[in-house]
C-alpha atoms as a PDB file:
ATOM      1  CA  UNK A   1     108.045  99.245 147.024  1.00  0.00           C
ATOM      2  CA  UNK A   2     106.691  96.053 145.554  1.00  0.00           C
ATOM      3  CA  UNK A   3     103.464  97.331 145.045  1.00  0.00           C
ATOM      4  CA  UNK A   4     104.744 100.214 143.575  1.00  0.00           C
ATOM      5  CA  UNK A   5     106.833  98.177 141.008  1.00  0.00           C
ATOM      6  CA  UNK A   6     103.454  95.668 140.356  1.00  0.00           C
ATOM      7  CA  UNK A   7     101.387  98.649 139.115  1.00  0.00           C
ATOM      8  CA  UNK A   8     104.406 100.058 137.026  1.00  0.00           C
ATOM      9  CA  UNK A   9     104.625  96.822 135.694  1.00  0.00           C
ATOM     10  CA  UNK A  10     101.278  96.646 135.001  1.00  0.00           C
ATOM     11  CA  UNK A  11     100.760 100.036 133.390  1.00  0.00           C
ATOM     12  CA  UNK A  12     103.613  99.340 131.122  1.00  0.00           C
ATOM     13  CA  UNK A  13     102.051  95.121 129.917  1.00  0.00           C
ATOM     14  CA  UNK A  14      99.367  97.321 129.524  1.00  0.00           C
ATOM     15  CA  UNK A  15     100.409 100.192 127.222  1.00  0.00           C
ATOM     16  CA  UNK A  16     102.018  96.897 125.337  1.00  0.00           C
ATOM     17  CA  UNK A  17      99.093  94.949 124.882  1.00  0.00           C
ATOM     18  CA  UNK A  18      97.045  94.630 122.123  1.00  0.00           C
ATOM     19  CA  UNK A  19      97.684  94.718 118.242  1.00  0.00           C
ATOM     20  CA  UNK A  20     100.570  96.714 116.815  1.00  0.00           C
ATOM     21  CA  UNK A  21     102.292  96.497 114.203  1.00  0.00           C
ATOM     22  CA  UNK A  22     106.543  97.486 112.967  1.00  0.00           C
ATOM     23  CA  UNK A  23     106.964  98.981 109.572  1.00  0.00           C
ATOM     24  CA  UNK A  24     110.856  98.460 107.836  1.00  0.00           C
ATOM     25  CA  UNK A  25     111.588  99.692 104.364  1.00  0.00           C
ATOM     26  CA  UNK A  26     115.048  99.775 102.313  1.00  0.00           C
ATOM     27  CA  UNK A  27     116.236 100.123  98.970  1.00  0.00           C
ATOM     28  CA  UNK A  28     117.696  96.132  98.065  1.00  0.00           C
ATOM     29  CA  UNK A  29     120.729  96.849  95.250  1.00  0.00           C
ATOM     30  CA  UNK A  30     120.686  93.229  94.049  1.00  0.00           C
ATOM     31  CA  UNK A  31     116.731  93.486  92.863  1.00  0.00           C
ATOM     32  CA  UNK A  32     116.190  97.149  92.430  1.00  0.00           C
ATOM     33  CA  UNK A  33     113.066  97.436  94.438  1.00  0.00           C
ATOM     34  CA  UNK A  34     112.204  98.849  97.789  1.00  0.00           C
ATOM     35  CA  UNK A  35     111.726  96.007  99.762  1.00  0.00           C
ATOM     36  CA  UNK A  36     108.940  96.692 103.005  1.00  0.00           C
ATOM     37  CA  UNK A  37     108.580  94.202 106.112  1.00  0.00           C
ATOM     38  CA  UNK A  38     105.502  94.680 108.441  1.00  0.00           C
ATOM     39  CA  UNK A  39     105.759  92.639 111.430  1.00  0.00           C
ATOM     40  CA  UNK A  40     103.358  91.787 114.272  1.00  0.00           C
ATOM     41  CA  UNK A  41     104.776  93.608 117.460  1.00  0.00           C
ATOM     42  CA  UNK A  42     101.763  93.302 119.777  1.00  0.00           C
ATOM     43  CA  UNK A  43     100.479  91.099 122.148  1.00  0.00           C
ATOM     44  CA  UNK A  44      97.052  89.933 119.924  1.00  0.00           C
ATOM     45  CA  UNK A  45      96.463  89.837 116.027  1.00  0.00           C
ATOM     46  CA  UNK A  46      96.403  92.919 114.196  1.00  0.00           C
ATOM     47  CA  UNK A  47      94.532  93.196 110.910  1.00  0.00           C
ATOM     48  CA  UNK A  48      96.446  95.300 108.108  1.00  0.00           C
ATOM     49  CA  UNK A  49      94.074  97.146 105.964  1.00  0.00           C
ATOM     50  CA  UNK A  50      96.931  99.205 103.311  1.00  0.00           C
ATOM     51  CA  UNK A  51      99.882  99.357 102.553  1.00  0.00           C
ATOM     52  CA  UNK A  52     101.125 102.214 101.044  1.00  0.00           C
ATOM     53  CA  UNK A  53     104.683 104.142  99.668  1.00  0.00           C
ATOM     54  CA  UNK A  54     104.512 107.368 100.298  1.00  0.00           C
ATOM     55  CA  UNK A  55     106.364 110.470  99.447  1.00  0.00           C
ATOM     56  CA  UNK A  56     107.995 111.971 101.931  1.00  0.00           C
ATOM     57  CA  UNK A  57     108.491 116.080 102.102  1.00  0.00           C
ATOM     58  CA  UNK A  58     109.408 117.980 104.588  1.00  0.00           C
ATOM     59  CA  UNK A  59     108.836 122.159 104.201  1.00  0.00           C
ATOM     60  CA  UNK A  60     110.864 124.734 105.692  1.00  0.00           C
ATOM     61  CA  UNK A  61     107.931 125.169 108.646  1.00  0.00           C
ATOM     62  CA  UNK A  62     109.122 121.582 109.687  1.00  0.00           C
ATOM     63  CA  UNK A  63     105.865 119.737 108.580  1.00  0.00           C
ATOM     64  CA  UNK A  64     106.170 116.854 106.472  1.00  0.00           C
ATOM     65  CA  UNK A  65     103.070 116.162 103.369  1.00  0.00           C
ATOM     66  CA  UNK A  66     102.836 113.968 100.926  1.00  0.00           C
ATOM     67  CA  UNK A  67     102.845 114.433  97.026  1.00  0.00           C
ATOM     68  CA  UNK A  68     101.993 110.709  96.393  1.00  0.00           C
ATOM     69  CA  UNK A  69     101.471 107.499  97.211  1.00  0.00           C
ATOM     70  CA  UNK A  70     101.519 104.194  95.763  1.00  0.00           C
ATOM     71  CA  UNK A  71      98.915 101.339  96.767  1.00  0.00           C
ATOM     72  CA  UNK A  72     101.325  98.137  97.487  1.00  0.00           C
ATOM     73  CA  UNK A  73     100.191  94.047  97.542  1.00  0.00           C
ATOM     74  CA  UNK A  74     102.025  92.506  99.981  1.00  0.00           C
ATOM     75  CA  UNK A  75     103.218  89.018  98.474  1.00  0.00           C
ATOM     76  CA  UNK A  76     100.854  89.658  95.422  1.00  0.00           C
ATOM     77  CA  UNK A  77      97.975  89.004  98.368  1.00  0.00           C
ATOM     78  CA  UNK A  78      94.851  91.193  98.301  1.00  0.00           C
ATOM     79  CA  UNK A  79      95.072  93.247 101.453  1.00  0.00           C
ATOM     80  CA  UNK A  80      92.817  93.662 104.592  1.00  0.00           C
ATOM     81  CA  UNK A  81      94.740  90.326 106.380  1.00  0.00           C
ATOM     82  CA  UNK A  82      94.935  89.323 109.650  1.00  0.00           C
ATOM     83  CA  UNK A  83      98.552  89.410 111.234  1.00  0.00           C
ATOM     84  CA  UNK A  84      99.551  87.020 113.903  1.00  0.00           C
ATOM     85  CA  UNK A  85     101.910  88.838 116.842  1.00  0.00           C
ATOM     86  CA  UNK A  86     105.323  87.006 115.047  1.00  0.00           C
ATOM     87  CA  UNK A  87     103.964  86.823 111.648  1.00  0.00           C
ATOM     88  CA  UNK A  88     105.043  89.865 108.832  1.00  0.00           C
ATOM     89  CA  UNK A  89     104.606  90.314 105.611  1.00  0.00           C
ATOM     90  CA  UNK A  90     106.737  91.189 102.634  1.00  0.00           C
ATOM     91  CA  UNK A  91     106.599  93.489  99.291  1.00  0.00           C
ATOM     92  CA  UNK A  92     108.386  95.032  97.136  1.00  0.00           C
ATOM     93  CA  UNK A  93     108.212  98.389  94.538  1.00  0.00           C
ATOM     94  CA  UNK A  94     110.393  98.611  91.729  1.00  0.00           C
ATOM     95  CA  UNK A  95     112.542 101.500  92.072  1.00  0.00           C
ATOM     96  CA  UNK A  96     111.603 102.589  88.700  1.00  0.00           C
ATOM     97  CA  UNK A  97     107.876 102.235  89.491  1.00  0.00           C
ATOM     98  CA  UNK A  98     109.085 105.385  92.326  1.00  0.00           C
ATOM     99  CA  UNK A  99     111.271 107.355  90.220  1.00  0.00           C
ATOM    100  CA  UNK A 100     108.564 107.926  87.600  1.00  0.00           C
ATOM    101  CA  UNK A 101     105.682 108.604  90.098  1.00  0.00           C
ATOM    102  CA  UNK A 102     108.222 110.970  91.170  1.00  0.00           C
ATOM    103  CA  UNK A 103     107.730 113.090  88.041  1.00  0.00           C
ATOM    104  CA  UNK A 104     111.202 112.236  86.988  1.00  0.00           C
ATOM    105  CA  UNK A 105     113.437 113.357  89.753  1.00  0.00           C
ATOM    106  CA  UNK A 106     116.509 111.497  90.281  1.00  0.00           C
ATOM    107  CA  UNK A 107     116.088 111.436  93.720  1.00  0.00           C
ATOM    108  CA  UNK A 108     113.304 111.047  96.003  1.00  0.00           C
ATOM    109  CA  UNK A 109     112.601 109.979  99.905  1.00  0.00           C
ATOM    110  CA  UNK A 110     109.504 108.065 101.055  1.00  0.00           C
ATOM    111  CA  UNK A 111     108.421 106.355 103.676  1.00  0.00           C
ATOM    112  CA  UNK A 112     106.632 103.323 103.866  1.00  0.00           C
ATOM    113  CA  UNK A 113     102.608 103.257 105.606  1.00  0.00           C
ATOM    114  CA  UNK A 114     100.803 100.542 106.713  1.00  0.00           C
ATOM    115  CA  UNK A 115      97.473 100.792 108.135  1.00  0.00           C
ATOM    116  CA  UNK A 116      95.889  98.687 111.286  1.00  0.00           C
ATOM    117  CA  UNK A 117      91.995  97.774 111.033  1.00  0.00           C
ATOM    118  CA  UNK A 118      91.296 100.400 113.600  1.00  0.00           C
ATOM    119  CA  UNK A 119      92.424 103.247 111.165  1.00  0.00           C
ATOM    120  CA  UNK A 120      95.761 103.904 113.168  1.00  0.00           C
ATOM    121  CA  UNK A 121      98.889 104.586 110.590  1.00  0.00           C
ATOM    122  CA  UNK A 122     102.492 102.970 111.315  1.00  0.00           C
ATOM    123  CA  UNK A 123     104.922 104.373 109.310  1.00  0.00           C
ATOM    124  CA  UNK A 124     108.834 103.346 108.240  1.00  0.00           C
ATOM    125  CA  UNK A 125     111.926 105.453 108.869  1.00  0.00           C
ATOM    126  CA  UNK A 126     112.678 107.729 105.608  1.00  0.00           C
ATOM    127  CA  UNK A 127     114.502 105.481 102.813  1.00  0.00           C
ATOM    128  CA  UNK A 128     116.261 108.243  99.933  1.00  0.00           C
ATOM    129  CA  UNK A 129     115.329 106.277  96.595  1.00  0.00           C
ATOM    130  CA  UNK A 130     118.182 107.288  93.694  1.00  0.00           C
END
């Protein structure tokens, strides 16, 4: 039984391990901007490469594409940067900046991408811009 629960723990530390990284966005009333967090969540340093705001549609098939994207500078900092496992970083797109990239709609969801140095995507829950 204890051997049993060593390599189940072991599988598990090592499914963990490594670099990863947790994408947040949300819309922030008080500045008017959509304010995105990417956080260290692995066990070594992860390197971001982009940072992007991305459209988000989904089509009746149940596939989601996107229309657009916007390139974002986290902390005005030229992007690729090493992240330490409890280090993030922070940025922010006007929510005018989104409307009008959004060909004028009043209303528009996106999601927020960032990019490890490997090529793997992390992506935020869907945030409705208005």
């Amino acid at each position: 039984m204890i051997a049993l629960g060593s390599v189940g723990l072991n599988w598990f530390l090592f499914h963990l391990g490594g670099p990863r990284l947790k994408v947040r966005a949300f819309v922030r009333a008080e500045s008017g901007a959509v304010h995105i967090e990417v956080a260290g969540a692995g066990r070594l340093t992860a390197t971001v490469r982009e940072l992007e705001l991305r459209d988000h549609l989904v089509i009746p098939s149940s596939s989601t594409i996107s229309r657009w994207s916007l390139p974002v500078l986290p902390n005005g900092q030229a992007l690729p940067r090493d992240l330490a496992p409890s280090a993030f970083l922070v940025a922010e797109v006007d929510v005018k900046q989104v409307l009008a990239k959004a060909a004028g709609s009043q209303e528009v969801n996106v999601r927020a991408w960032c990019q490890r140095g490997d090529g793997k995507w992390y992506f935020s829950p869907v945030v409705r811009v208005r």
